[in-house]
Protein backbone atom coordinates (compact mmCIF):
# COMPACT_ATOMS: atom_id res chain seq x y z
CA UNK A 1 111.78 83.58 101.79
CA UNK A 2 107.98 83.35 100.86
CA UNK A 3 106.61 82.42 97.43
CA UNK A 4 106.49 85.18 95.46
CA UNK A 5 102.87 86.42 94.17
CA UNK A 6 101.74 85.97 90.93
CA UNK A 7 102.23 89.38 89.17
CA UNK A 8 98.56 89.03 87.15
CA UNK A 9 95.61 87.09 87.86
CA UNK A 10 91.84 86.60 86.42
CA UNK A 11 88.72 87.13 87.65
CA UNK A 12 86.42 84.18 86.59
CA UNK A 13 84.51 86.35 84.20
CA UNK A 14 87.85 86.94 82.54
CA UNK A 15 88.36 83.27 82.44
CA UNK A 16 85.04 82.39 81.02
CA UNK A 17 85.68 85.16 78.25
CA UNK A 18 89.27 83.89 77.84
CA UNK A 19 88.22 80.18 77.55
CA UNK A 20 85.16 81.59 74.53
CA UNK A 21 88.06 83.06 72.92
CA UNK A 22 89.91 79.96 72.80
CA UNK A 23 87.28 78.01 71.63
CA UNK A 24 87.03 80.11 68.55
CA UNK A 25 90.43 81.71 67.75
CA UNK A 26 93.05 78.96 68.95
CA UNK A 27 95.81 79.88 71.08
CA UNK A 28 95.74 83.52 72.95
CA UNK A 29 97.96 85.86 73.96
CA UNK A 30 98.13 89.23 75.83
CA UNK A 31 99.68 92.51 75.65
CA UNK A 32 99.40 95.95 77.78
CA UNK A 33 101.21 98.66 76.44
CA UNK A 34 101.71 102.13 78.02
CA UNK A 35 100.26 103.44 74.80
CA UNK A 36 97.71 106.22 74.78
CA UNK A 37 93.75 105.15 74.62
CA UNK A 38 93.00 101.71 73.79
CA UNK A 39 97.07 100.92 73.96
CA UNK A 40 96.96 100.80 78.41
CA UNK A 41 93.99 98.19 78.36
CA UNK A 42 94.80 94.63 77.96
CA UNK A 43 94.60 93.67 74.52
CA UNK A 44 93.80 89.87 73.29
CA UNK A 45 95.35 88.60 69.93
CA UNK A 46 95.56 85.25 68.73
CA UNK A 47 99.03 83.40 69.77
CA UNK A 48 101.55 84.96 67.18
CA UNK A 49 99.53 88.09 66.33
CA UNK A 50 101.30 90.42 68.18
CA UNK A 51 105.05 90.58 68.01
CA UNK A 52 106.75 90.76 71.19
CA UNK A 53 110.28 91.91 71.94
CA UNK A 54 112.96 93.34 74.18
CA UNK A 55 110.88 95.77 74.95
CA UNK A 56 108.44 93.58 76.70
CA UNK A 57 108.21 91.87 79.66
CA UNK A 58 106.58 88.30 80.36
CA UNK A 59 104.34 89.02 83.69
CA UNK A 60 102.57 85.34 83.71
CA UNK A 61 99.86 83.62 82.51
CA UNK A 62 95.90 83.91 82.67
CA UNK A 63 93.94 80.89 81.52
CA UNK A 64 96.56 79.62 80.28
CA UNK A 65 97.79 82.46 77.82
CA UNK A 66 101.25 84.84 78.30
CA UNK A 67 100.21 88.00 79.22
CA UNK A 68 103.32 90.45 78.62
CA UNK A 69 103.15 94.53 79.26
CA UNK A 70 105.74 97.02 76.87
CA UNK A 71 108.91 97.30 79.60
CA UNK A 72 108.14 101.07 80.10
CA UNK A 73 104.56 100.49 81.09
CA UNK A 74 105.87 97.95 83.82
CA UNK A 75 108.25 100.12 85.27
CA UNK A 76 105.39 101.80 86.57
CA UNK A 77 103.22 99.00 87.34
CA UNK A 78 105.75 96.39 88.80
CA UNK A 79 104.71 97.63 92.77
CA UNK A 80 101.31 96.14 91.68
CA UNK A 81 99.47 93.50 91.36
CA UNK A 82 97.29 93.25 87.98
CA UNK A 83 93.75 91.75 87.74
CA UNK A 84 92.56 91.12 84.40
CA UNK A 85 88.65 91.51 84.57
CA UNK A 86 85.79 91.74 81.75
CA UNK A 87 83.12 94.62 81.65
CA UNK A 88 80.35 95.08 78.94
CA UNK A 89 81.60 98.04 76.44
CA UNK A 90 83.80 98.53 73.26
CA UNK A 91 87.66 98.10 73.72
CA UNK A 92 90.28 98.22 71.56
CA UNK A 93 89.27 97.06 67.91
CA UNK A 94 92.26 94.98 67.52
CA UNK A 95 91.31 93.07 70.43
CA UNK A 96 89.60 89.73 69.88
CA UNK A 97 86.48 90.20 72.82
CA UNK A 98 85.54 93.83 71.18
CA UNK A 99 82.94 91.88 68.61
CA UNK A 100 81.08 90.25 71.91
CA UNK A 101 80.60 93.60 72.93
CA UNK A 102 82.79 92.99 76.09
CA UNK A 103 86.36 94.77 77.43
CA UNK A 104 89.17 93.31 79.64
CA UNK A 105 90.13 96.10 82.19
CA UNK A 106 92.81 95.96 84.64
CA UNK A 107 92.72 96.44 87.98
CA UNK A 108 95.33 96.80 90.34
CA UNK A 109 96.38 96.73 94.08
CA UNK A 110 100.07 97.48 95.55
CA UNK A 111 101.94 94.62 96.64
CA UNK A 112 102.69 94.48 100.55
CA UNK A 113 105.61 94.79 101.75
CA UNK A 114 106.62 90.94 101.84
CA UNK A 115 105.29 90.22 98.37
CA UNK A 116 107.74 93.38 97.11
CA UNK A 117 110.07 91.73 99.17
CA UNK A 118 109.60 88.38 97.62
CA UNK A 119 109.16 89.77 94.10
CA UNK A 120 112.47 91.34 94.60
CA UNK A 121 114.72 88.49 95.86
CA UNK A 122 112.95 86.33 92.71
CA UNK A 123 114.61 88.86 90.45
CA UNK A 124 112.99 91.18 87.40
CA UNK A 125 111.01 89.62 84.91
């Protein structure tokens, strides 16, 4: 059976951002919730900021920080791959790039058939 693919990824702007963030706030995590506005973007709090739970699943990591999505938003997400990018604009104010004047943003694609395939014999998240 093939690897399985990574369920997110970064695009090197991301990374850049991420690594910035680092620098000045510590540790990072991430969190995507299925919330309305601001709550379906990918929001970045220092490592312990943001409580997670049973309701939320571990995807991977990006630059070296868990990124996790609330368990209801992933059921809709899991045929997909996630990119984390960075565009200029105001995202959510509890997330730590908003004062650079910079959002993360997701962007997706659907997982081929062998990737679902591979995803699936690995088991949920």
């Amino acid at each position: 059976m093939p690897t399985p693919p990574p369920r997110v990824l970064a695009t090197p702007a991301a990374l850049d951002l991420i690594a910035v963030l680092h620098r000045r706030h510590g540790p990072l995590m991430f969190h995507q919730s299925g919330g309305c506005c601001d709550g379906s973007a990918p929001m970045c709090y220092a490592l312990g900021d943001f409580i997670t739970g049973d309701s939320d699943v571990l995807l991977g990591q990006i630059g070296g920080c868990p990124f996790y999505m609330g368990r209801a938003q992933f059921e809709y997400w899991r045929h997909t791959q996630l990119t984390i990018d960075v565009v200029p604009g105001r995202g959510g104010m509890f997330s730590l790039e908003g004062a650079d004047g910079l959002r993360f943003l997701t962007r997706s694609r659907v997982f081929t058939d062998a990737e679902a395939a591979a995803l699936d014999a690995q088991g949920d998240p």
